[in-house]
Protein backbone atom coordinates (compact mmCIF):
# COMPACT_ATOMS: atom_id res chain seq x y z
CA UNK A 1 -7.52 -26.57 2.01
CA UNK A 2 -10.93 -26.01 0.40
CA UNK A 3 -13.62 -23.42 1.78
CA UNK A 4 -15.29 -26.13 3.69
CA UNK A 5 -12.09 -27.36 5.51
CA UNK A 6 -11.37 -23.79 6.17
CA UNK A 7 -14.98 -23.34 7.92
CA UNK A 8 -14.14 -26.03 10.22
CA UNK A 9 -10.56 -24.70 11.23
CA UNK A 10 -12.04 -21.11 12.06
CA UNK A 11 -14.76 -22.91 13.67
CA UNK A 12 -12.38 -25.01 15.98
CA UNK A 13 -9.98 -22.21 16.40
CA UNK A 14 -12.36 -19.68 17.53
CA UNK A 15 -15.08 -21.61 19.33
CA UNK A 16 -17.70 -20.53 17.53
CA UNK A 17 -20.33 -22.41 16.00
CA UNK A 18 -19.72 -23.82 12.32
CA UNK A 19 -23.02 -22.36 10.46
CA UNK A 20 -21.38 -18.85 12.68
CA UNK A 21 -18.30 -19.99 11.34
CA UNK A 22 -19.28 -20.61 7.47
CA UNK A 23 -21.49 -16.90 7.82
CA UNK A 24 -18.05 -14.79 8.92
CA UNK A 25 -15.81 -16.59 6.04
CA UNK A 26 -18.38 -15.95 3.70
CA UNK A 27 -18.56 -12.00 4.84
CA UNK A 28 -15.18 -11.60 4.83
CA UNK A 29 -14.73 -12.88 1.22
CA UNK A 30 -18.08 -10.60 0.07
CA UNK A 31 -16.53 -7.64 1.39
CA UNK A 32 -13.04 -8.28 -0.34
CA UNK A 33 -15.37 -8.90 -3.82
CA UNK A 34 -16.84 -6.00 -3.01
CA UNK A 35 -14.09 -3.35 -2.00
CA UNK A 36 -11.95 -4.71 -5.17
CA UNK A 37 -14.88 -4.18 -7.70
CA UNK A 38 -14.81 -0.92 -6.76
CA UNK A 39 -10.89 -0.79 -7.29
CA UNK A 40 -10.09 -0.77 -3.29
CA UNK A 41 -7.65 -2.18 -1.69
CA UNK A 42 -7.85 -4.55 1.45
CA UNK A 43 -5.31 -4.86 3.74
CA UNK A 44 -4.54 -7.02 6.71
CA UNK A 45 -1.56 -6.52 8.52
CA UNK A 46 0.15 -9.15 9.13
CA UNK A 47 -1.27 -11.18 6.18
CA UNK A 48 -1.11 -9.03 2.79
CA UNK A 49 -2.83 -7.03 0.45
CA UNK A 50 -5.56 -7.89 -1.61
CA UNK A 51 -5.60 -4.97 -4.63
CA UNK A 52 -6.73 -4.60 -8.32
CA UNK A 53 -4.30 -4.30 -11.14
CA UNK A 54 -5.01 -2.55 -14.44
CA UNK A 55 -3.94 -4.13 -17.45
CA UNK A 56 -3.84 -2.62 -20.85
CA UNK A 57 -4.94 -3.80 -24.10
CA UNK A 58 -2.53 -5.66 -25.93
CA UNK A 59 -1.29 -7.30 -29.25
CA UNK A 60 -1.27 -11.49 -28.66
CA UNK A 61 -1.51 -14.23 -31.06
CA UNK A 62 -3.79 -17.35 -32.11
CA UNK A 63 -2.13 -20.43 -30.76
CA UNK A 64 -3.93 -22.64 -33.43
CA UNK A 65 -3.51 -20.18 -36.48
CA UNK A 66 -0.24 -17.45 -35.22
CA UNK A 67 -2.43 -14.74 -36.19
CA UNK A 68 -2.23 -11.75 -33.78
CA UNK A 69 -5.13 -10.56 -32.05
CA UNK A 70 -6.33 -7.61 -30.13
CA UNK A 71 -6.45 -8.87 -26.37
CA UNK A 72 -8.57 -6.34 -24.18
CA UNK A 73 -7.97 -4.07 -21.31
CA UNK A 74 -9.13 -5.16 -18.51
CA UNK A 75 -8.48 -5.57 -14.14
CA UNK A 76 -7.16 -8.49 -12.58
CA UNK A 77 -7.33 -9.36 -8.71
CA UNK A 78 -3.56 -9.31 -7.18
CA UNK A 79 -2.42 -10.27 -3.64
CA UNK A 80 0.80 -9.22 -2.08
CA UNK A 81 1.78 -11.00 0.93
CA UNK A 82 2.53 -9.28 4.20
CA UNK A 83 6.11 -9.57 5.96
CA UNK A 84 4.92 -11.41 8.93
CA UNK A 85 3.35 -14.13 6.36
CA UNK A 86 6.69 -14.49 4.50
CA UNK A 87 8.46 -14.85 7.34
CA UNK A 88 5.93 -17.77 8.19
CA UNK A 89 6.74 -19.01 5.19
CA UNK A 90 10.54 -18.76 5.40
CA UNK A 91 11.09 -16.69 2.63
């Protein structure tokens, strides 16, 4: 499911209109960009947790040439799903 398909399931499912529709998906996924730049967390029970992971610099190599390199520190989005959505899953 793309974003677009996704506007037009929310839009069915909750009656609203689909421009309405496309405006709430796109606020919702601001404010997660938003609250995880700042190194929040957002959770939604039921669903997961969307969170920021620190990762530290680190010794990799060249594929091409073997030679090690000096990969950066840096944060990386992570996503832990919720109970009720791994039981949807059957997991």
């Amino acid at each position: 499911m793309n974003k677009s398909e996704l506007v037009t399931a929310v839009a069915e499912k909750s009656g609203l209109k689909r421009k309405d529709a496309a405006d709430a998906v796109d606020a919702l996924v601001d404010t997660i960009r938003e609250e995880l730049s700042k190194g929040g967390e957002v959770s939604i029970i039921g669903f997961g947790a969307f969170g920021v992971k620190e990762r530290a610099e680190r010794i990799g190599r060249n594929p091409r040439t073997s030679e090690p390199l000096t990969i950066p520190a840096g944060r990386a989005p992570v996503f832990k799903a919720g109970k009720a959505l791994k039981d949807a899953l059957g997991e």
